[in-house]
C-alpha atoms as a PDB file:
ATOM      1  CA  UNK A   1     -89.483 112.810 135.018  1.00  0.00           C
ATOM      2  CA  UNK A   2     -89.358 116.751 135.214  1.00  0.00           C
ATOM      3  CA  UNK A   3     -91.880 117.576 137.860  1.00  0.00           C
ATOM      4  CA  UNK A   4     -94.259 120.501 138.152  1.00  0.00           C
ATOM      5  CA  UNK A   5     -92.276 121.932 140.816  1.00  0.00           C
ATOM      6  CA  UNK A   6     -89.360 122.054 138.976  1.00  0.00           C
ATOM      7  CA  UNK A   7     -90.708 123.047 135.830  1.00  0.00           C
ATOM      8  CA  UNK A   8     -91.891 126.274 138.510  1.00  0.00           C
ATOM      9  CA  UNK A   9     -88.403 126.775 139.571  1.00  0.00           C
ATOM     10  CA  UNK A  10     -86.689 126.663 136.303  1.00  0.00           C
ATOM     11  CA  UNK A  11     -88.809 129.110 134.469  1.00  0.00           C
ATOM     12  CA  UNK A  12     -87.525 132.446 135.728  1.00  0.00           C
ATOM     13  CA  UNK A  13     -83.968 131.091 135.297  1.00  0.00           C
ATOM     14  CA  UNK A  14     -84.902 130.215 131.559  1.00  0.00           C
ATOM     15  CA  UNK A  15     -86.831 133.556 131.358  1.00  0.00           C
ATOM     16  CA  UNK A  16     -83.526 135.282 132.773  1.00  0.00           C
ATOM     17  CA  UNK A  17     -81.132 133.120 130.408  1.00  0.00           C
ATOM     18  CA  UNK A  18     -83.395 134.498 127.449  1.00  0.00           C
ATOM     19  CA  UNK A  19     -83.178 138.389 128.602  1.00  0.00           C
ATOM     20  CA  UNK A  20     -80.087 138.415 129.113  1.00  0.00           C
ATOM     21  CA  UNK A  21     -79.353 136.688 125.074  1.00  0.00           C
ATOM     22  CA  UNK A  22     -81.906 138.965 123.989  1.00  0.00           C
ATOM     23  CA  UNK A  23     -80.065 142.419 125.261  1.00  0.00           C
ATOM     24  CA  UNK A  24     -76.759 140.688 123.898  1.00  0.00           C
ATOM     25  CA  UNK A  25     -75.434 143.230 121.184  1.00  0.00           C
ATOM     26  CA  UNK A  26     -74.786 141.962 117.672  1.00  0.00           C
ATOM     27  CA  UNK A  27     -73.575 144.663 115.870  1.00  0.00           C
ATOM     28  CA  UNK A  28     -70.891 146.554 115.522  1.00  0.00           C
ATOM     29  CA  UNK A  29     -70.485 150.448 115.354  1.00  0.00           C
ATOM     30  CA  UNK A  30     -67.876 151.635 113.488  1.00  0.00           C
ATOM     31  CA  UNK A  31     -67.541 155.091 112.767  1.00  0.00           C
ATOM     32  CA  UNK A  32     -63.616 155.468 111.692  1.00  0.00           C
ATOM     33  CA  UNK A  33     -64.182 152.137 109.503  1.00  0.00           C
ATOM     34  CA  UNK A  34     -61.282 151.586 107.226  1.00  0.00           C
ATOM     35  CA  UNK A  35     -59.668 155.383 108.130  1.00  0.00           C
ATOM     36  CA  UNK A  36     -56.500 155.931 109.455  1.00  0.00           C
ATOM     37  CA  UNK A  37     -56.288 158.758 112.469  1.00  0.00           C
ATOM     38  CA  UNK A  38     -52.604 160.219 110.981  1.00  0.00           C
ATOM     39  CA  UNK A  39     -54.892 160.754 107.820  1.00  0.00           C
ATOM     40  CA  UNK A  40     -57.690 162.373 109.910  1.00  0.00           C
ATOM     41  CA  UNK A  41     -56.952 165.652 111.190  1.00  0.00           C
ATOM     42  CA  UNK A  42     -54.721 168.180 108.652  1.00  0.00           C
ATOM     43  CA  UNK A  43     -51.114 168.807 109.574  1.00  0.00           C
ATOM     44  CA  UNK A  44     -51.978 172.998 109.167  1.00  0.00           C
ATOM     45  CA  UNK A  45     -55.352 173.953 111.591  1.00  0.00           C
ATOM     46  CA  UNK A  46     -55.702 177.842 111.520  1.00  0.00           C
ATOM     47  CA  UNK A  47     -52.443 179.589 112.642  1.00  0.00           C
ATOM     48  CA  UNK A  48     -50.964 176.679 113.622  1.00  0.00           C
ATOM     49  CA  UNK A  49     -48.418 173.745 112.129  1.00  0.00           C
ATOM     50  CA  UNK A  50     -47.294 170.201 113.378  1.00  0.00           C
ATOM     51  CA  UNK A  51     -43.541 170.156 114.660  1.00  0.00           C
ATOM     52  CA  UNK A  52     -42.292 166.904 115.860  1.00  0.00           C
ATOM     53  CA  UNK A  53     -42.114 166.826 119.662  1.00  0.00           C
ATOM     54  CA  UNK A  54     -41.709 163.761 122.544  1.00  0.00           C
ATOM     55  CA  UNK A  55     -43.440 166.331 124.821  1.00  0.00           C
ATOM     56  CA  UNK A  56     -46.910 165.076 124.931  1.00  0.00           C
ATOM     57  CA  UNK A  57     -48.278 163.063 127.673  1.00  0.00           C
ATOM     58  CA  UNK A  58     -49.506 159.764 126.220  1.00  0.00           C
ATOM     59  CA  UNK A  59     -50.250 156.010 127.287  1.00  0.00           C
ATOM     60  CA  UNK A  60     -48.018 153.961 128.105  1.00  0.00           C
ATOM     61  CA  UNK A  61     -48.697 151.743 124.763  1.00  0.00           C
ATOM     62  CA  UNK A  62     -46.276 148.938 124.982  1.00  0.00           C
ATOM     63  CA  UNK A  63     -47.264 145.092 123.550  1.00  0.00           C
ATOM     64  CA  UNK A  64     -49.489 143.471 125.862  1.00  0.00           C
ATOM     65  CA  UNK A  65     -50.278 147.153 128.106  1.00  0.00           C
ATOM     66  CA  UNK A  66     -53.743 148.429 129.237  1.00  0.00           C
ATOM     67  CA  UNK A  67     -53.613 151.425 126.573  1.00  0.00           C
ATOM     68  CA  UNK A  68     -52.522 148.924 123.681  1.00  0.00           C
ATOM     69  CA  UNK A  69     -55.584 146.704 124.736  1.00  0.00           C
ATOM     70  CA  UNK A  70     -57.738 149.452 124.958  1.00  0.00           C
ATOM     71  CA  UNK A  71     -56.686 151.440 121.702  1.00  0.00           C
ATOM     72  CA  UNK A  72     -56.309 150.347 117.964  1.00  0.00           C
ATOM     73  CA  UNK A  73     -55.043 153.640 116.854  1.00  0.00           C
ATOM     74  CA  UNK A  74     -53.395 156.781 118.683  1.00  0.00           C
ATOM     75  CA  UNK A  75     -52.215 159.749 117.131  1.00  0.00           C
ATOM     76  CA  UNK A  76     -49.815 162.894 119.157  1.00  0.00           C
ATOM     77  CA  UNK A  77     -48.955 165.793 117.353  1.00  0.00           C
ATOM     78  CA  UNK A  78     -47.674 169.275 118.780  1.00  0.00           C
ATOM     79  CA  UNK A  79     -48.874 172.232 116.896  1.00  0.00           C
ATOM     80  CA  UNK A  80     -46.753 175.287 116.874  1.00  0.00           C
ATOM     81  CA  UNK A  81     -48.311 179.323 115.855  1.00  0.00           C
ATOM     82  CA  UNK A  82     -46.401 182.438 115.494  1.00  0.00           C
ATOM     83  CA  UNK A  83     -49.465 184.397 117.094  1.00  0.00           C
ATOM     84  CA  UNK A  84     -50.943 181.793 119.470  1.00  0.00           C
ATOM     85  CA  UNK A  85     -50.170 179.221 122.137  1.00  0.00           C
ATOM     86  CA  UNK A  86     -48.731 175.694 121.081  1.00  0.00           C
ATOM     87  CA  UNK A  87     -51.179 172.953 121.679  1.00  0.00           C
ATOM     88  CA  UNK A  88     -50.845 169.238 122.063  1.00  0.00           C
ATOM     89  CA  UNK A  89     -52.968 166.796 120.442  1.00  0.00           C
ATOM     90  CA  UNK A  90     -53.705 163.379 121.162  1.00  0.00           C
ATOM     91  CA  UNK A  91     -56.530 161.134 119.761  1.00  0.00           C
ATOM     92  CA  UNK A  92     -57.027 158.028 121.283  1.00  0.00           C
ATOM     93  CA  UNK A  93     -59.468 155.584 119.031  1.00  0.00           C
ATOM     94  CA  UNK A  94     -60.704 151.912 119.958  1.00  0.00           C
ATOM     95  CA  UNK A  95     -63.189 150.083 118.055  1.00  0.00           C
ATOM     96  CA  UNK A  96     -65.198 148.110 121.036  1.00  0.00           C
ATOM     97  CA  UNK A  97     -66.115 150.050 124.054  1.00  0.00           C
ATOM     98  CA  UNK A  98     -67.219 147.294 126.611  1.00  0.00           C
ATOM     99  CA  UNK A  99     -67.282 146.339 130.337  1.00  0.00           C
ATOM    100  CA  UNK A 100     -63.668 145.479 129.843  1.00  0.00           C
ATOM    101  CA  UNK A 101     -62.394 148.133 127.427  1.00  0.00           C
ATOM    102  CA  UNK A 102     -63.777 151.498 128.168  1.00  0.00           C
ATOM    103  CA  UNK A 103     -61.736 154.670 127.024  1.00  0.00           C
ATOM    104  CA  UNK A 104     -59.159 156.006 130.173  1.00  0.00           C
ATOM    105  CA  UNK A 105     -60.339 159.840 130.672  1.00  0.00           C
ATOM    106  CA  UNK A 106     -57.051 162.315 131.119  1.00  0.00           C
ATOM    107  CA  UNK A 107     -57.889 162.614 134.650  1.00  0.00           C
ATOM    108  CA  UNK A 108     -57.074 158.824 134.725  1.00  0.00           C
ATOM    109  CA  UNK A 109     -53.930 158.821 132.678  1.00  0.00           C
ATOM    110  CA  UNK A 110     -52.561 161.890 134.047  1.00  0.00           C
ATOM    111  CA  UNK A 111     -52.760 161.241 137.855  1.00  0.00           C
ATOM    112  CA  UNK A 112     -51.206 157.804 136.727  1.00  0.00           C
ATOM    113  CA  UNK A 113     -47.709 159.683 135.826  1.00  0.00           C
ATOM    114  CA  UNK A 114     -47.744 161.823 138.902  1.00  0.00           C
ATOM    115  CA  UNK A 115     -49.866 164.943 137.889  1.00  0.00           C
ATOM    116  CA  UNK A 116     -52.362 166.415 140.472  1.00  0.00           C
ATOM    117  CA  UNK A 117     -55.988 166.919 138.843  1.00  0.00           C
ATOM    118  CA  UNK A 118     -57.291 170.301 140.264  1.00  0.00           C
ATOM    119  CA  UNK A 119     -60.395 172.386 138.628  1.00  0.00           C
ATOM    120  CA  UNK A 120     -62.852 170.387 136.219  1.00  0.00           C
ATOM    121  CA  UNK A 121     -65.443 171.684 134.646  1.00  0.00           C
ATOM    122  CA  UNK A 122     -67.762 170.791 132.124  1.00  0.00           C
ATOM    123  CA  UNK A 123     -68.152 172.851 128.991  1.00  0.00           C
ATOM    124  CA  UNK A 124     -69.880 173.335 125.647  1.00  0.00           C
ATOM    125  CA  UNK A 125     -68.414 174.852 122.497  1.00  0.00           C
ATOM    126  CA  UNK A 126     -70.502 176.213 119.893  1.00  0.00           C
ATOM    127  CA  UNK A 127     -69.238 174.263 116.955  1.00  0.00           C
ATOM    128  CA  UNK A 128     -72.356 174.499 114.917  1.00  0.00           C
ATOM    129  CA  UNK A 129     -75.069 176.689 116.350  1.00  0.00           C
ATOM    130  CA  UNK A 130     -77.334 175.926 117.767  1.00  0.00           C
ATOM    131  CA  UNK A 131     -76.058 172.545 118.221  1.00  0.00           C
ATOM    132  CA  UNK A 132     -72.486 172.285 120.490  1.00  0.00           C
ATOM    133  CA  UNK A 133     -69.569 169.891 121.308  1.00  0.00           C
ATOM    134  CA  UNK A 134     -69.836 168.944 125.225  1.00  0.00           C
ATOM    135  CA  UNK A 135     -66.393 168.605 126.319  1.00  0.00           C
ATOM    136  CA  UNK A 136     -64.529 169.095 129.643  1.00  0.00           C
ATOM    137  CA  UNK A 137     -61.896 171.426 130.857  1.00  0.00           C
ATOM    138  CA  UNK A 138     -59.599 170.174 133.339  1.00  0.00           C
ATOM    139  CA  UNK A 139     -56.051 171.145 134.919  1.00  0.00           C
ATOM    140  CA  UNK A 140     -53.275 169.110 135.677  1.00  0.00           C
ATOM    141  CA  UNK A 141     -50.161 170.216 137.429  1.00  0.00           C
ATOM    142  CA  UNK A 142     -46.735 168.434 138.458  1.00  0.00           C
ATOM    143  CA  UNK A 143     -43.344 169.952 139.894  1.00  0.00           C
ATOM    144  CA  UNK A 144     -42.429 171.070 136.358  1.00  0.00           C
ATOM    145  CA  UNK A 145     -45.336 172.263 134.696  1.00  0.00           C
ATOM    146  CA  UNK A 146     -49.087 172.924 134.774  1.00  0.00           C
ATOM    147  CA  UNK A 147     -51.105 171.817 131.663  1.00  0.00           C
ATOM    148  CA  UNK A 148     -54.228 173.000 131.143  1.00  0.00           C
ATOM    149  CA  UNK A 149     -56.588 170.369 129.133  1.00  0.00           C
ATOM    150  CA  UNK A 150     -59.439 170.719 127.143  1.00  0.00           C
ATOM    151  CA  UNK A 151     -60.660 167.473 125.686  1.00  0.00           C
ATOM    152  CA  UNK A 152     -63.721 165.547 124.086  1.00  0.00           C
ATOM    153  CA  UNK A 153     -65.059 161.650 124.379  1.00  0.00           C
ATOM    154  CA  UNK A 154     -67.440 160.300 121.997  1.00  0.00           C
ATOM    155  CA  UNK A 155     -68.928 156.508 122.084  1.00  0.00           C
ATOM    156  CA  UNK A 156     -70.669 155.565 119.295  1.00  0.00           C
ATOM    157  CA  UNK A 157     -73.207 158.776 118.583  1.00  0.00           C
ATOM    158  CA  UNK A 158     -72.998 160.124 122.350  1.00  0.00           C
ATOM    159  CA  UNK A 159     -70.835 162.141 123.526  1.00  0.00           C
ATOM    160  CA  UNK A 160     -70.423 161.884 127.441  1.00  0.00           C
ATOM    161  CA  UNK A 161     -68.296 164.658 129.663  1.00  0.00           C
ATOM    162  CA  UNK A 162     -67.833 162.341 132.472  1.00  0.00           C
ATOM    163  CA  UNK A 163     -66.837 158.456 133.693  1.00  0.00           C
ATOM    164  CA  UNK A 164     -70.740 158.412 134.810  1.00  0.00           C
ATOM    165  CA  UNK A 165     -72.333 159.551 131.748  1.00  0.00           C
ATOM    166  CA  UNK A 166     -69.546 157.298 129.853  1.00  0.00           C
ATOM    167  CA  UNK A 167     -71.120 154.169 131.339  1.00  0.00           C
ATOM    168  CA  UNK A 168     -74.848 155.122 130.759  1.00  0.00           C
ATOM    169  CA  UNK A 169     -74.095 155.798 126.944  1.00  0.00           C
ATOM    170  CA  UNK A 170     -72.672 152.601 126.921  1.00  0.00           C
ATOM    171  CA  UNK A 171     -75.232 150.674 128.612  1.00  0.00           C
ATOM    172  CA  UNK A 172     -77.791 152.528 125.862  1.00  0.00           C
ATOM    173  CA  UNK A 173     -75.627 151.411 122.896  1.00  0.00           C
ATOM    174  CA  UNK A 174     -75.719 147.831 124.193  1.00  0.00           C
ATOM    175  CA  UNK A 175     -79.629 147.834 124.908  1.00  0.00           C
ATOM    176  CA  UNK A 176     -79.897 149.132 121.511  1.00  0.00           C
ATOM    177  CA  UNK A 177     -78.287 146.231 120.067  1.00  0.00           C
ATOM    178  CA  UNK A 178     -74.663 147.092 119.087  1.00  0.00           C
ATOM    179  CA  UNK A 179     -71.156 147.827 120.643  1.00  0.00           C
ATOM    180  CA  UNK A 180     -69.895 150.865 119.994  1.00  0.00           C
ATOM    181  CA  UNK A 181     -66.215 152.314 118.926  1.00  0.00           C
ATOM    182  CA  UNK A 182     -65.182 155.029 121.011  1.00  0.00           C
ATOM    183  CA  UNK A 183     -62.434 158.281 120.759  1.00  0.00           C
ATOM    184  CA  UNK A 184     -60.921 160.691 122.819  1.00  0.00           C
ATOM    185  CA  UNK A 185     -60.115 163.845 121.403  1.00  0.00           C
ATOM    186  CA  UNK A 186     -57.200 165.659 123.885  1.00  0.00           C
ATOM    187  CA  UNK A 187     -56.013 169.375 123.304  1.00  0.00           C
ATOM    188  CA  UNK A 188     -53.779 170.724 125.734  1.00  0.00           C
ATOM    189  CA  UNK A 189     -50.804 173.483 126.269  1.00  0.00           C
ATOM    190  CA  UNK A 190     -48.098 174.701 128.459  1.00  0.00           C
ATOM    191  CA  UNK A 191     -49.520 177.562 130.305  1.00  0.00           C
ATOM    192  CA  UNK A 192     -51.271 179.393 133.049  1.00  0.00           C
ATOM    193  CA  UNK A 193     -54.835 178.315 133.272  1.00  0.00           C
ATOM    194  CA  UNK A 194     -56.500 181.666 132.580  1.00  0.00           C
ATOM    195  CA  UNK A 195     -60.248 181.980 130.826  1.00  0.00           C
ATOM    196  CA  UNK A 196     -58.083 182.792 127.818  1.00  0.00           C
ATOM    197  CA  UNK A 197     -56.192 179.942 127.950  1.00  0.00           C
ATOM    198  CA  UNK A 198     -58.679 177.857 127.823  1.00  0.00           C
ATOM    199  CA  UNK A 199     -60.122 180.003 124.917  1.00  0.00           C
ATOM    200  CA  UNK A 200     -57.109 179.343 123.099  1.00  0.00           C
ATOM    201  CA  UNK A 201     -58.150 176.028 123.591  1.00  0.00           C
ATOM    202  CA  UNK A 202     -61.310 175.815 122.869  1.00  0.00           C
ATOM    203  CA  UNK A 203     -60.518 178.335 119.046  1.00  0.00           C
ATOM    204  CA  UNK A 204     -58.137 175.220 118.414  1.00  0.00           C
ATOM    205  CA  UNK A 205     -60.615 173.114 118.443  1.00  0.00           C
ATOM    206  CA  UNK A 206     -63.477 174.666 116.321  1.00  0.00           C
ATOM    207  CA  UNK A 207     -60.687 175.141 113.448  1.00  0.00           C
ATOM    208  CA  UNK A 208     -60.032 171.553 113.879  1.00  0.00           C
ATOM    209  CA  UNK A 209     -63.088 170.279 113.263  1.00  0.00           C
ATOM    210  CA  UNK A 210     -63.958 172.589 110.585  1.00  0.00           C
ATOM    211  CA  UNK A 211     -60.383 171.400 109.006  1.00  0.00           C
ATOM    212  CA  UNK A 212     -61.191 167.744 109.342  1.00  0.00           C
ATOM    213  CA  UNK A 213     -62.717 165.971 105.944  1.00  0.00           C
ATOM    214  CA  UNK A 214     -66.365 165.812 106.138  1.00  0.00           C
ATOM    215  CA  UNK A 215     -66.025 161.793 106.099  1.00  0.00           C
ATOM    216  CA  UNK A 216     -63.590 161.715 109.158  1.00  0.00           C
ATOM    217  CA  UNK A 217     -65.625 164.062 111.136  1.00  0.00           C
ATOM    218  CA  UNK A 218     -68.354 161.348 112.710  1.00  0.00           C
ATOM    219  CA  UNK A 219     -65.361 159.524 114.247  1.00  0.00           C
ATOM    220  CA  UNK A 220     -63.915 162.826 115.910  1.00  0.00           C
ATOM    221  CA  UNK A 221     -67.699 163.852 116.960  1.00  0.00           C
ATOM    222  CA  UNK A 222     -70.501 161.370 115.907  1.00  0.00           C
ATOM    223  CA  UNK A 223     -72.547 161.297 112.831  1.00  0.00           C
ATOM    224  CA  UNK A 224     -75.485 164.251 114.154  1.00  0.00           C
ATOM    225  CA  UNK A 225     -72.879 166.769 115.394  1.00  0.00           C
ATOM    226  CA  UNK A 226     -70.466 165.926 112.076  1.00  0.00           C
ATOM    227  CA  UNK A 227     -73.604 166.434 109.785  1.00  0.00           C
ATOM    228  CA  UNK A 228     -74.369 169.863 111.818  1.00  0.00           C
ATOM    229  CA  UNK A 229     -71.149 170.911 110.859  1.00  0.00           C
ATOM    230  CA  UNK A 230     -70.926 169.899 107.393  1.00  0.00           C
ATOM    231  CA  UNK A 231     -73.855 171.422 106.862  1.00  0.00           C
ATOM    232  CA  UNK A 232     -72.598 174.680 108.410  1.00  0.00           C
ATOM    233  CA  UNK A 233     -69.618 174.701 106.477  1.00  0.00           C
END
């Protein structure tokens, strides 16, 4: 026979047990769906043209690795200009972002191959005024080269600038109900890292998005900041 005292007992556990179901996500956010990243962003942004290169830094994305877990599609391309710096691009996509597969920031994945991480700073470029992209500016340097970095996360709608803010939006997609897909956007270039540098940079970046097909944009930026921009353009 269950007795009172027990009954007592068990009812925060039971109350707990039901929270905890009831904050359990059921949906899925998807904002590539079906798209392909090699498909996504033009070959030709501004000045600038794809050349193949093995130069860019990526994830080590062998069968059965941390980056092949954590990533369904990855994209590298070097873009060379006749009046501008080349850049390297990397985008990074996986379609669950949970306690176990979160995206790697490049302060993660370039410390992991040796690079020292020196000045970081947050930033916000004024894709479609009034309305900006939050991204972050970092530089990495190793015995043969300094790169500076300008890149861009985005999980589900959000679009966090650091590993803190990464796990709040996160935690607010999953009390919402749904998991979330996630990208990082990466630009990057052999160079000193001077304000115009970083300029360079950040000009690459504008004239991507505003290259990108209006239905890949929420996947580079989320659906409000992609709409912004359509409707700019």
């Amino acid at each position: 026979m269950l007795r009172r005292r027990d009954l007592l007992l068990g009812l925060p556990l039971i109350a707990a047990a039901g929270g905890a179901l009831a904050l359990t996500p059921r949906n899925q956010l998807n904002l590539l769906g079906d798209g392909e990243l090699e498909e996504l962003v033009p070959l030709e942004i501004g000045s600038w043209t794809v050349t193949p290169s093995n130069a860019v830094i990526l994830p080590e994305a062998t069968e059965g690795s941390l980056a092949d877990t954590l990533y369904n599609q990855t994209v590298s391309r070097l873009y060379l200009s006749e009046t501008d710096l080349p850049v390297m691009m990397v985008i990074a996509y996986g379609n669950t972002q949970s306690d176990q597969l979160q995206l790697h920031r490049p302060e993660v994945c370039y410390a992991a191959v040796g690079f020292q991480i020196g000045v970081s700073n947050r930033v916000e470029i004024p894709v479609a005024p009034p309305m900006v992209l939050p991204a972050r500016e970092l530089v990495a340097t190793s015995n043969e080269r300094t790169e500076p970095i300008l890149y861009w996360t985005r999980i589900g709608d959000y679009l966090p600038t650091s590993g803190n803010e990464q796990r709040l939006m996160k935690l607010r997609t999953e009390f919402a109900g749904y998991v979330a897909d996630g990208v990082l956007v990466r630009l990057s270039t052999v160079a000193e890292p001077s304000r115009e540098t970083f300029a360079t940079l950040e000009r690459f970046a504008k004239a991507m998005l505003e290259a990108t097909k209006p239905a890949g944009l929420p996947a580079l930026v989320g659906r409000p900041l992609a709409g912004a921009i359509k409707a700019g353009g």
